[in-house]
C-alpha atoms as a PDB file:
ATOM      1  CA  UNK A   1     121.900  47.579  90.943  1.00  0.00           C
ATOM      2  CA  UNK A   2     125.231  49.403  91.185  1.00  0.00           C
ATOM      3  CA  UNK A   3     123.705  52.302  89.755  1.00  0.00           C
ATOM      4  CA  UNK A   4     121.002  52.672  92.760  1.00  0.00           C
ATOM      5  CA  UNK A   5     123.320  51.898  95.374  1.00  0.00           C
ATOM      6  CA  UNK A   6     125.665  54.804  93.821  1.00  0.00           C
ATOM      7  CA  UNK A   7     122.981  57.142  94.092  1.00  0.00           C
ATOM      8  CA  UNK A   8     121.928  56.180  98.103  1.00  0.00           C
ATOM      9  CA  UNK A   9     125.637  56.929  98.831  1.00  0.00           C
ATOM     10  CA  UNK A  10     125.642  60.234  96.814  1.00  0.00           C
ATOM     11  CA  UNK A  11     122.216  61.027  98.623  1.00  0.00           C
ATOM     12  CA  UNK A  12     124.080  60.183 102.080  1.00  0.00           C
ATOM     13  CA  UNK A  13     126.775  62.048 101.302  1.00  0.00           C
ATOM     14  CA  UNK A  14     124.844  65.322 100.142  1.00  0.00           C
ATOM     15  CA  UNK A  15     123.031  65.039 103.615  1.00  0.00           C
ATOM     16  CA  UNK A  16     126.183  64.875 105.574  1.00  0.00           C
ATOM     17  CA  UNK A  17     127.673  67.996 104.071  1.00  0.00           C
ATOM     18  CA  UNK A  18     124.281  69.774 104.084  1.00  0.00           C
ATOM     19  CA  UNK A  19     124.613  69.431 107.748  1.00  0.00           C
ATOM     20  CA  UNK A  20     128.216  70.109 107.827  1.00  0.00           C
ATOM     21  CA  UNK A  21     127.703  73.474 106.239  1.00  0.00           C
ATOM     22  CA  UNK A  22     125.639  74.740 109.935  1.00  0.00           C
ATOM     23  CA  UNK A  23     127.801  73.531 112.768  1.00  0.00           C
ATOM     24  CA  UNK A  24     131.384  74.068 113.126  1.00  0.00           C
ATOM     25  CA  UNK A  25     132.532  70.994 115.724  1.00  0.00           C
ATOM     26  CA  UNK A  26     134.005  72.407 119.144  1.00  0.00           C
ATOM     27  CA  UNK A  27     135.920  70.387 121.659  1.00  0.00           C
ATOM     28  CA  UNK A  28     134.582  69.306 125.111  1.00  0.00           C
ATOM     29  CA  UNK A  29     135.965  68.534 127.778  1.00  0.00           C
ATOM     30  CA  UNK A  30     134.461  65.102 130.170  1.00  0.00           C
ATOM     31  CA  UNK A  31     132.873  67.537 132.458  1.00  0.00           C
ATOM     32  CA  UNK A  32     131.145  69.321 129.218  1.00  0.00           C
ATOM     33  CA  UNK A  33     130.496  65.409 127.698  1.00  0.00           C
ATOM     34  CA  UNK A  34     128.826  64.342 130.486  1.00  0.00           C
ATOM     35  CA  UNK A  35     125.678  66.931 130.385  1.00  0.00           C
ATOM     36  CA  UNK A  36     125.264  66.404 126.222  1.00  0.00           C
ATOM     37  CA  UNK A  37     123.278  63.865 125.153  1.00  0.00           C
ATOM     38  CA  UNK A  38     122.331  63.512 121.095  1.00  0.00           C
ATOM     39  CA  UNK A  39     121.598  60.522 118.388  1.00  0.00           C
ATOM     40  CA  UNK A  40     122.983  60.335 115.309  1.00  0.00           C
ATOM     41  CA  UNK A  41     121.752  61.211 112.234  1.00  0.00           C
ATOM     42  CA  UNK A  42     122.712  57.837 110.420  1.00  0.00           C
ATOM     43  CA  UNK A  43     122.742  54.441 112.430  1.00  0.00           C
ATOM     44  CA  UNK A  44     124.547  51.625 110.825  1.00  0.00           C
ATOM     45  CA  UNK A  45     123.494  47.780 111.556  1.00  0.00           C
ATOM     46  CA  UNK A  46     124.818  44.303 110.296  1.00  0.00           C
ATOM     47  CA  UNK A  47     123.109  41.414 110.678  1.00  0.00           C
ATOM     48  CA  UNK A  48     123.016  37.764 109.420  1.00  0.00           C
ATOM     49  CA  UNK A  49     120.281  35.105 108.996  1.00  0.00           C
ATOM     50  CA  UNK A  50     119.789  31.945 106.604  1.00  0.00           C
ATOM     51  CA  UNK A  51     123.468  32.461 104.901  1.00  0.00           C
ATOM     52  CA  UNK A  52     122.592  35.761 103.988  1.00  0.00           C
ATOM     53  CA  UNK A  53     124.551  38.762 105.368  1.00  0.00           C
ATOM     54  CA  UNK A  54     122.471  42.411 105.809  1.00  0.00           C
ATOM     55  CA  UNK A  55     123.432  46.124 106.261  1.00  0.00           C
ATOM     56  CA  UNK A  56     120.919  48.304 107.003  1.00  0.00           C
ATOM     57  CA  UNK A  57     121.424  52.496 106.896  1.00  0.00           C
ATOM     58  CA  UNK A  58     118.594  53.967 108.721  1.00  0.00           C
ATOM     59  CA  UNK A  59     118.434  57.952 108.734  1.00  0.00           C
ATOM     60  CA  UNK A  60     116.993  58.733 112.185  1.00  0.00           C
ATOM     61  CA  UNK A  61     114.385  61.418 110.663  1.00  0.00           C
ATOM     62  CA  UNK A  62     110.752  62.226 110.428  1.00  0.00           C
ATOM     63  CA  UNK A  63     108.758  62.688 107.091  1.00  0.00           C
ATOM     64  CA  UNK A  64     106.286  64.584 106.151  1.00  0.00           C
ATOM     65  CA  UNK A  65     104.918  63.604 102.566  1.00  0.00           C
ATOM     66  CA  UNK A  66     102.303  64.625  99.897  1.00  0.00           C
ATOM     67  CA  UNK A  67     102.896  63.545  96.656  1.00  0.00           C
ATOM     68  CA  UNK A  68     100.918  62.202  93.360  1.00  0.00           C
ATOM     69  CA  UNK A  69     102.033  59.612  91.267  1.00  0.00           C
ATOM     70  CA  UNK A  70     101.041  58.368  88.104  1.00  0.00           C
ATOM     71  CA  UNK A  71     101.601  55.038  85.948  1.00  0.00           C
ATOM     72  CA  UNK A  72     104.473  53.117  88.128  1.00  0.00           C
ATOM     73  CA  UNK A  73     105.288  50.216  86.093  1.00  0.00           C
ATOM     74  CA  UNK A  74     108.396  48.764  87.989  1.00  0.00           C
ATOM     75  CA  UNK A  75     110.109  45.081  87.134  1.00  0.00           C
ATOM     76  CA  UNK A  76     108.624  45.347  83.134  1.00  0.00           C
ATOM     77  CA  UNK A  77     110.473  42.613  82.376  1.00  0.00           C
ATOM     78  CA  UNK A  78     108.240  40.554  80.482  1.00  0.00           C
ATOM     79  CA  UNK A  79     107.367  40.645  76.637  1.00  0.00           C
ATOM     80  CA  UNK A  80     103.601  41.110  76.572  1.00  0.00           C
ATOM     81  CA  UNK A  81     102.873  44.537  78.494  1.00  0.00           C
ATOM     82  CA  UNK A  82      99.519  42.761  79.811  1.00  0.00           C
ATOM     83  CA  UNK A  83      98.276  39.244  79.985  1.00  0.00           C
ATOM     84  CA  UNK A  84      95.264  37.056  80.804  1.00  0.00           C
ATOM     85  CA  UNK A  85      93.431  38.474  83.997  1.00  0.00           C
ATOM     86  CA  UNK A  86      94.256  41.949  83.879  1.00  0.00           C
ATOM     87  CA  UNK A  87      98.017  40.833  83.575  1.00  0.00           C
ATOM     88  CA  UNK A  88      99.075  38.476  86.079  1.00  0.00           C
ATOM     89  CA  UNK A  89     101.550  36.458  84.819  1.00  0.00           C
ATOM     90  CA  UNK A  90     102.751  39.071  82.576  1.00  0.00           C
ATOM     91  CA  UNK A  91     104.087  42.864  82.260  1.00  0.00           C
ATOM     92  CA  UNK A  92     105.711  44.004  85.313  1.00  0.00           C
ATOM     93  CA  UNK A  93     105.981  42.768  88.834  1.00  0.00           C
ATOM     94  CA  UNK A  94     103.931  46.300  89.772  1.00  0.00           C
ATOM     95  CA  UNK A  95     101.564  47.933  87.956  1.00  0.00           C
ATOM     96  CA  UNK A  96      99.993  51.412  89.818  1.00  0.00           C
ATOM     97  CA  UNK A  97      97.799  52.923  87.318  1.00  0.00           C
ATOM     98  CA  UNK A  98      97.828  55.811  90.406  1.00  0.00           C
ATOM     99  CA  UNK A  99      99.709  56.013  93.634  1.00  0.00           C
ATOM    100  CA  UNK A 100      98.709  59.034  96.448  1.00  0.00           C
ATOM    101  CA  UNK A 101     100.244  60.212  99.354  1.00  0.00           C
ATOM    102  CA  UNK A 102      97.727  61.855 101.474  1.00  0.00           C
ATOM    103  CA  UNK A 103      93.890  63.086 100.505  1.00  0.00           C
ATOM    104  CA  UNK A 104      92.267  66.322 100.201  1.00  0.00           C
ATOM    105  CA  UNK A 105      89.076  66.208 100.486  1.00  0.00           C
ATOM    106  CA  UNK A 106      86.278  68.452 101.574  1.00  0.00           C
ATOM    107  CA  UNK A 107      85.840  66.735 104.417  1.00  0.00           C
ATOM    108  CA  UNK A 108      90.037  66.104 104.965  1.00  0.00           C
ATOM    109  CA  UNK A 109      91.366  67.426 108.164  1.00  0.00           C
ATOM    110  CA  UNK A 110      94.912  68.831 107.966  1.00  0.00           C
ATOM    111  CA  UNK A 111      96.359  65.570 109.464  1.00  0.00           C
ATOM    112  CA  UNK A 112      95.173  63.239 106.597  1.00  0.00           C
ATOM    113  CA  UNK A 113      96.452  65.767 103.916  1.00  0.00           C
ATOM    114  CA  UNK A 114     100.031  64.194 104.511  1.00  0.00           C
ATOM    115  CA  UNK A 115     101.671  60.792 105.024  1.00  0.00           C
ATOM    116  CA  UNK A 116     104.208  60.663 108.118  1.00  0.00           C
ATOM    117  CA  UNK A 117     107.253  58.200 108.123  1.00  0.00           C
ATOM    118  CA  UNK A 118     109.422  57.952 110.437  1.00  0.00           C
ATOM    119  CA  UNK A 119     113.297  56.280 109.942  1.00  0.00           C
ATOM    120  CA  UNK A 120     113.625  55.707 106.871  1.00  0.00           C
ATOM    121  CA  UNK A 121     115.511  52.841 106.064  1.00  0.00           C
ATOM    122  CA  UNK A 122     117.932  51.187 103.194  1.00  0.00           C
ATOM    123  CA  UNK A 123     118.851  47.568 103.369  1.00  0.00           C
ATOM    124  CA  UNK A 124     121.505  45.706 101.053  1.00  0.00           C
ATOM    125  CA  UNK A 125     121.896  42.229 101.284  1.00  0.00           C
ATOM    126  CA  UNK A 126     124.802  40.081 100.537  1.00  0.00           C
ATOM    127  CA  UNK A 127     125.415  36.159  99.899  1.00  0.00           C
ATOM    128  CA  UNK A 128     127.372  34.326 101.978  1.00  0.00           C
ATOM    129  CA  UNK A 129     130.546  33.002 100.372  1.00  0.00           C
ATOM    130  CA  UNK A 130     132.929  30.934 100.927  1.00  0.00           C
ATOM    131  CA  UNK A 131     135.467  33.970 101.477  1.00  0.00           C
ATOM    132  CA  UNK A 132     134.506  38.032 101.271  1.00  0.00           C
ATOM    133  CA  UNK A 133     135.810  37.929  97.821  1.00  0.00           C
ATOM    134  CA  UNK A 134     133.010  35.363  96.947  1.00  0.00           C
ATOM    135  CA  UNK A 135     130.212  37.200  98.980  1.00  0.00           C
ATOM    136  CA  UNK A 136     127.882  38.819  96.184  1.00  0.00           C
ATOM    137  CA  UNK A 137     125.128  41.723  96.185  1.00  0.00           C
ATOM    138  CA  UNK A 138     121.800  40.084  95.598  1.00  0.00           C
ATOM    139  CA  UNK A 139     119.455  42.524  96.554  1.00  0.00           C
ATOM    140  CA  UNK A 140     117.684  45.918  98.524  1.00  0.00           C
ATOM    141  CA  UNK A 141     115.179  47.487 100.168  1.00  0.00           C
ATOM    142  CA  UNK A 142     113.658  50.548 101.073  1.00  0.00           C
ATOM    143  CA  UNK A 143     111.009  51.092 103.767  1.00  0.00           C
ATOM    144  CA  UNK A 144     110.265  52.967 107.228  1.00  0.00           C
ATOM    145  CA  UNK A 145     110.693  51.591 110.432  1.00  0.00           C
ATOM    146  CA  UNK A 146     106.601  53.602 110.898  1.00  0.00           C
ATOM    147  CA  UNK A 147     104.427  55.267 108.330  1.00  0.00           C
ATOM    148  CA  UNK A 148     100.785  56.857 108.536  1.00  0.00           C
ATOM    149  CA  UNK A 149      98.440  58.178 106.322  1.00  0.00           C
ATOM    150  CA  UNK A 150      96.042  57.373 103.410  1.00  0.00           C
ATOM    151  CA  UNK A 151      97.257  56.539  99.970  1.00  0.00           C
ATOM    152  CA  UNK A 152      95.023  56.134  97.324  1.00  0.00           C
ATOM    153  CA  UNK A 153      95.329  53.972  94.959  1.00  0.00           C
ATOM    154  CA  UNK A 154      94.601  52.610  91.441  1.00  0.00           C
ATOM    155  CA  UNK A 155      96.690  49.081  91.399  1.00  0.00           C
ATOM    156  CA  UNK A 156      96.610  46.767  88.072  1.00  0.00           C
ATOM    157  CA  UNK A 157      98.882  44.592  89.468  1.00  0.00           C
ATOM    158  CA  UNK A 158     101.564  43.937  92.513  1.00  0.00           C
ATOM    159  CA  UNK A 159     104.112  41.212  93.625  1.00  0.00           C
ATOM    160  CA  UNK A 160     104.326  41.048  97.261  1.00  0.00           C
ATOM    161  CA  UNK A 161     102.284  40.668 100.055  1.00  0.00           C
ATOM    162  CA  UNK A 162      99.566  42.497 101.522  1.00  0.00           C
ATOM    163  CA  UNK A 163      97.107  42.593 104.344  1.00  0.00           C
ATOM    164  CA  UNK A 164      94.059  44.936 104.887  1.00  0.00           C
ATOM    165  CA  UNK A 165      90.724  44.998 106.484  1.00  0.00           C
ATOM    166  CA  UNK A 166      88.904  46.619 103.650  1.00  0.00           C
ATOM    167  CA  UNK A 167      85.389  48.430 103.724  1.00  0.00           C
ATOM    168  CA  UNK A 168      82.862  47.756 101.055  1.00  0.00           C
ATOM    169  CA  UNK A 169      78.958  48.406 100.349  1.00  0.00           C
ATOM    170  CA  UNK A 170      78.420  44.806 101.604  1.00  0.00           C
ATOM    171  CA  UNK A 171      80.723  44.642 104.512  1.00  0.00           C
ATOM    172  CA  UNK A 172      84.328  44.504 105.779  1.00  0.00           C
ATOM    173  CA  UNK A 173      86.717  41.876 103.843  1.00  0.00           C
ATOM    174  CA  UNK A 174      89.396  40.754 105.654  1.00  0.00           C
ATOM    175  CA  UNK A 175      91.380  40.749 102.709  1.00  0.00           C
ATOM    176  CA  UNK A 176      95.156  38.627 102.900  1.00  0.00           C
ATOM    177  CA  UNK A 177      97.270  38.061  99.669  1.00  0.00           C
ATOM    178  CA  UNK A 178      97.845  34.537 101.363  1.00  0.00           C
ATOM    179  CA  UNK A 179      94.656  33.781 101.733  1.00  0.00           C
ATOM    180  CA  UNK A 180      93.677  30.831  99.048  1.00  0.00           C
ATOM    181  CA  UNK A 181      90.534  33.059  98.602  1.00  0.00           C
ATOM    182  CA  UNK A 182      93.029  35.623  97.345  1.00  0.00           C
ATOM    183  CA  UNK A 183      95.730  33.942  95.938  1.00  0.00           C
ATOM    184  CA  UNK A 184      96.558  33.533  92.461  1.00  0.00           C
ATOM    185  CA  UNK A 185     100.106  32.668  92.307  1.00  0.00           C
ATOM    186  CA  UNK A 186     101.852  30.481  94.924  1.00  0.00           C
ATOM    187  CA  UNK A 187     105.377  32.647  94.879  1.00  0.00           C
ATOM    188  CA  UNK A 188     103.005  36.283  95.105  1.00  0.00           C
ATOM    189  CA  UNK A 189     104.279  37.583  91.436  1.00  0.00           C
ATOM    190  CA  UNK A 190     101.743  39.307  89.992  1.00  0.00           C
ATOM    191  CA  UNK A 191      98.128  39.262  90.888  1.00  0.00           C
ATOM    192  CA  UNK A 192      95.447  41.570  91.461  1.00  0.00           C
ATOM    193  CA  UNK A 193      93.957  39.132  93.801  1.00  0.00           C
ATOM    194  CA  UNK A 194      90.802  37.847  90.986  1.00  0.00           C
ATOM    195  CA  UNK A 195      90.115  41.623  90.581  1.00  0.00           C
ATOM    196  CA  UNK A 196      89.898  42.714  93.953  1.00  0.00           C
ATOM    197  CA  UNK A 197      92.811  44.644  93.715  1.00  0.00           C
ATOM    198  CA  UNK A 198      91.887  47.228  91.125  1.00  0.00           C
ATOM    199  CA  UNK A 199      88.765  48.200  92.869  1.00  0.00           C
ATOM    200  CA  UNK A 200      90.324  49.366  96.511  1.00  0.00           C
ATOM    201  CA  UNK A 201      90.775  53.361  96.185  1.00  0.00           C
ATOM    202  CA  UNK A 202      92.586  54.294  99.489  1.00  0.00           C
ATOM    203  CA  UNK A 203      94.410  52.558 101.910  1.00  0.00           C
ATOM    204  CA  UNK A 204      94.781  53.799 105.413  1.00  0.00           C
ATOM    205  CA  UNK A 205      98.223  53.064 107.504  1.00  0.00           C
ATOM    206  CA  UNK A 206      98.444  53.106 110.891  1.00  0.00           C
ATOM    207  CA  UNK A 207      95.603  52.682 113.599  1.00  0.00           C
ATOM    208  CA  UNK A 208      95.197  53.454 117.014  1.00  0.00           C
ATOM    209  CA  UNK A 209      97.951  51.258 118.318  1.00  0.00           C
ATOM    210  CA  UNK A 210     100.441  53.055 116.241  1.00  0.00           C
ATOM    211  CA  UNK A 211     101.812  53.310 112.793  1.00  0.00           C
ATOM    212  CA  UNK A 212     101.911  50.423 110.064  1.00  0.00           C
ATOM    213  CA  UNK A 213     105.797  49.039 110.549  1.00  0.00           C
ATOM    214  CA  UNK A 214     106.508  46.704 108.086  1.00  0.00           C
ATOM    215  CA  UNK A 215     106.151  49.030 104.598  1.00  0.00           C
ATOM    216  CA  UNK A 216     108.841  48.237 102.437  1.00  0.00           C
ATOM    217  CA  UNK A 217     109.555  48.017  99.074  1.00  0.00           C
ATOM    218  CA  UNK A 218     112.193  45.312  98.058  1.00  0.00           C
ATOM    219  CA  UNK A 219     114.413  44.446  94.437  1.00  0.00           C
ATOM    220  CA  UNK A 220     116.488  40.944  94.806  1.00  0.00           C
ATOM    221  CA  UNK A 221     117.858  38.666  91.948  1.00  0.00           C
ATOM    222  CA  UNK A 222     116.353  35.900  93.707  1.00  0.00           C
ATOM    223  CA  UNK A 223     114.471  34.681  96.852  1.00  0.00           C
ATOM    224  CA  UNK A 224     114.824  36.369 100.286  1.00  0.00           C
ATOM    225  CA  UNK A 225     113.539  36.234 103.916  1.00  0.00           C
ATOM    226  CA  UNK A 226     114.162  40.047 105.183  1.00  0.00           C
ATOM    227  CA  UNK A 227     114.928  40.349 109.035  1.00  0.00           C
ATOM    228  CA  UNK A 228     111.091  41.108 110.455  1.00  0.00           C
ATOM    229  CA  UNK A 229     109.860  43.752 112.813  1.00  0.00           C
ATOM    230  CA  UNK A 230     110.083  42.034 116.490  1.00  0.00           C
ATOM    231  CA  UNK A 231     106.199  40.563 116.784  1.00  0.00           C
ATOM    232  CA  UNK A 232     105.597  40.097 113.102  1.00  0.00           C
ATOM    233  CA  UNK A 233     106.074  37.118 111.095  1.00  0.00           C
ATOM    234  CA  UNK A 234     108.520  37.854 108.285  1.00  0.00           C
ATOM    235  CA  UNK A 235     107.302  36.868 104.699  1.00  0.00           C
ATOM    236  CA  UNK A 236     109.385  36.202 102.082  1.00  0.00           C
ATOM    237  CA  UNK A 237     110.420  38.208  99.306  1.00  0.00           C
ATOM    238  CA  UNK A 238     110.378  36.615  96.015  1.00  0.00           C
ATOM    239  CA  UNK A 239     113.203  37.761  93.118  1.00  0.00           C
ATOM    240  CA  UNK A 240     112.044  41.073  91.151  1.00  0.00           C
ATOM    241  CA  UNK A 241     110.480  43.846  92.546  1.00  0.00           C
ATOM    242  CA  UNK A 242     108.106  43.098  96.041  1.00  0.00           C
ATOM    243  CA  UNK A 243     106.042  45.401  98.134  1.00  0.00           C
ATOM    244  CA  UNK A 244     105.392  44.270 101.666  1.00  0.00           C
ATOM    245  CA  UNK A 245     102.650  45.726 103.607  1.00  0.00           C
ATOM    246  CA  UNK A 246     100.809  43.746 106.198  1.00  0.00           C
ATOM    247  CA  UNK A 247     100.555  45.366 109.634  1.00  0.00           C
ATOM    248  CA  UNK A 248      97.715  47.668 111.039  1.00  0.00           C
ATOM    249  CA  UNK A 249      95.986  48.268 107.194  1.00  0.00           C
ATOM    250  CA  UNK A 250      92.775  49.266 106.950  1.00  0.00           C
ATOM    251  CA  UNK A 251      90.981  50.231 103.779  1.00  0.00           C
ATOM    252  CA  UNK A 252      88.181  50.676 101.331  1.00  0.00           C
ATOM    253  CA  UNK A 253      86.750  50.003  97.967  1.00  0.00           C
ATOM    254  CA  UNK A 254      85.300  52.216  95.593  1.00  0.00           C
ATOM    255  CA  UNK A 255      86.665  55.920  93.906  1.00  0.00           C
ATOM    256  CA  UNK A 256      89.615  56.884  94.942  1.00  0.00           C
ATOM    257  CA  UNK A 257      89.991  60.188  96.969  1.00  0.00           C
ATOM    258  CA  UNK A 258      91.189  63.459  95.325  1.00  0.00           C
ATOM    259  CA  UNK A 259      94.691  64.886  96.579  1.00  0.00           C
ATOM    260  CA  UNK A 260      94.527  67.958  94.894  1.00  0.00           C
ATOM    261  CA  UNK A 261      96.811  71.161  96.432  1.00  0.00           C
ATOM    262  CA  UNK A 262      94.874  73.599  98.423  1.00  0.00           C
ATOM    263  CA  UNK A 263      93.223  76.824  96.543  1.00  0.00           C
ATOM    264  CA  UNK A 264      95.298  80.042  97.324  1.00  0.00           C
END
């Protein structure tokens, strides 16, 4: 934990003198103040809710991504690397065989060949003590205040929660991690929701009203209920690793799409 939070700060810090290195800062005067207007690059907010204390960094920026990963394994904490039903229960709390950010595809416009974020976002939370020197680090999050795009994906297993309207050959399921259709574990650790999971190869974020806006991706040493996005209802993030991705989802099942650079 102190070893990621070191390496935020020394990403913050790198970004700050980056930006140093182009402006040299010149005094105004009120008249001058008055016709400026400008938002900062990094907005700083506490917050505090169920004797937990938060402090969230969010870098007022827009992001432009295309990217392919391969075997994510994160929270392998477990002895066996796989158990019964394609390992839930066991090996780590997720499991992407394949993670993409934007398609390419013949038929891929220029706009799906990249996911956009907006604001991305780090969150630490603290326990409430009985005094600050009592007040302890138990967990963090990353997300984006809005994201949009298609990832495809080849998932063995997650821990979190997730909602999607997903197309098949027989239909739209509305699938929901909560759902008791769904659900394989009462606490969300590990499941691949009875096989479902492994067979959805792209997800679409975002829809017409806007950009999916509660994408995060969370590590605590024990239970936690994030702040939620004003007109969501926040779900709780159990201790390990946790995705959370519920709002305006859409998706589909089958082979998932190629994201392979452009020819020169």
């Amino acid at each position: 934990m102190r070893k990621q939070i070191t390496f935020l700060w020394g990403l913050f810090a790198a970004l700050v003198c980056a930006a140093g290195s182009h402006a040299q800062p010149m005094p105004l005067d009120d008249g001058q103040l008055s016709q400026v207007w400008g938002q900062s690059l990094v907005e700083f907010v506490n917050t505090s809710s169920m004797g937990y204390d938060f402090t969230r960094m969010t870098l007022n920026a827009d992001i432009s991504l295309s990217a392919n990963l391969k075997d994510v394994r994160l929270g392998d904490y477990a002895a066996a690397r796989n158990g019964p039903n394609n390992g839930v229960g066991a090996g780590a709390d997720l499991d992407l065989q394949s993670l993409q950010f934007g398609q390419n595809t013949l038929s891929s416009s220029e706009r799906d060949r990249l996911v956009r974020a907006t604001n991305p976002y780090f969150e630490i939370v603290y326990k409430q003590g009985a005094n600050a020197a009592e007040r302890q680090v138990v967990g963090m999050r990353m997300g984006f205040e809005g994201i949009d795009g298609y990832l495809g994906t080849q998932m063995r297993a997650l821990s979190g929660t997730m909602r999607a309207d997903l197309t098949s050959g027989s239909g739209v399921i509305n699938f929901d991690s909560t759902h008791p259709a769904f659900m394989e574990s009462a606490d969300g650790k590990r499941w691949n929701a009875n096989g479902l999971l492994n067979t959805i190869g792209s997800l679409k974020l975002g829809d017409a009203s806007g950009p999916t806006r509660d994408f995060f991706l969370a590590l605590q040493t024990q239970n936690v209920m994030y702040p939620a996005v004003a007109g969501l209802t926040p779900q709780q993030a159990a201790a390990g690793f946790w995705l959370n991705l519920r709002d305006r989802v859409s998706g589909t099942v089958g082979a998932m799409p190629s994201n392979l650079p452009l020819p020169k």
